[in-house]
Protein backbone atom coordinates (compact mmCIF):
# COMPACT_ATOMS: atom_id res chain seq x y z
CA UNK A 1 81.44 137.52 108.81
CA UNK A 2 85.15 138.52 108.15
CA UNK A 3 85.92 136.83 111.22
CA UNK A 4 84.15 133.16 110.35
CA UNK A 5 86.29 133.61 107.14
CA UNK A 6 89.78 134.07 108.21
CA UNK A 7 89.33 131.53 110.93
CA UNK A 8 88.07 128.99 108.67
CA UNK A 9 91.14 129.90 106.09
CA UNK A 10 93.49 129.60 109.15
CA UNK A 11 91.87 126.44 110.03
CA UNK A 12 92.74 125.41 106.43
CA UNK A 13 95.74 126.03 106.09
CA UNK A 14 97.14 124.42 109.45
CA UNK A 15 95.14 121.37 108.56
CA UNK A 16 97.22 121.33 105.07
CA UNK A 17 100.68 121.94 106.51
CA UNK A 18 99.84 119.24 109.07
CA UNK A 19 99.17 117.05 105.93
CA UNK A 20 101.83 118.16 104.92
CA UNK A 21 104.44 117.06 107.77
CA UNK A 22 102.73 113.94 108.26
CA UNK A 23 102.76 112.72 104.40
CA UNK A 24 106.30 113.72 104.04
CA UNK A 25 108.25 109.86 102.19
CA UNK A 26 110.74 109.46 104.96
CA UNK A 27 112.64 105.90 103.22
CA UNK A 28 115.87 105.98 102.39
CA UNK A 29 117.11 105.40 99.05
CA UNK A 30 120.27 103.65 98.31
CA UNK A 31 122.21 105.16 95.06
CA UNK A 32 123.52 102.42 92.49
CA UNK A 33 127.11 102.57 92.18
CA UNK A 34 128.47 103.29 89.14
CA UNK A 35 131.39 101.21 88.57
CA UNK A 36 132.37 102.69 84.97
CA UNK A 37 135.69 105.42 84.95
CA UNK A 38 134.76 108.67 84.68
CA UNK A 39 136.28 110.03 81.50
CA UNK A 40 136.54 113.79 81.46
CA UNK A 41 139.17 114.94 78.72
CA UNK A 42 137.46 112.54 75.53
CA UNK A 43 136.30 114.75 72.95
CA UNK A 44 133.90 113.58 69.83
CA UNK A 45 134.30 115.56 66.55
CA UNK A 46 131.25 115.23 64.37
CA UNK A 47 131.29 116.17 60.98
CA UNK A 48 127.77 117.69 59.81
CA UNK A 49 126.55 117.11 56.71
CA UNK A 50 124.70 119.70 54.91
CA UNK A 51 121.27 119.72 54.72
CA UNK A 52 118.65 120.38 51.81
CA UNK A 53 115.44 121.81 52.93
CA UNK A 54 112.54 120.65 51.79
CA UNK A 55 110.00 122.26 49.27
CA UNK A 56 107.22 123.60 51.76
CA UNK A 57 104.87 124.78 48.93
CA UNK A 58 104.18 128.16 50.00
């Protein structure tokens, strides 16, 4: 009994790591170019307003 089940978990998992290797997306995929400078030193300041919080009624 123990025996039918590990061999049929065995058999399992060899079937789903050949599934596995087999289903693998070999294609190549070219990466867009990205033509814009790379800024690195810009810095944005932005002022925050304050905000009111609303009435939640309990």
């Amino acid at each position: 009994m123990i025996y039918t089940i590990t061999i049929s978990i065995s058999v399992l998992i060899a079937i789903n790591f050949l599934l596995l290797k087999f289903s693998c997306n070999k294609t190549t995929r070219k990466q867009k170019e990205n033509k814009r400078p790379v800024v690195l030193s810009e810095r944005i300041t932005i002022v925050s307003e304050p905000q009111e919080l609303a009435p939640t009624g309990s």
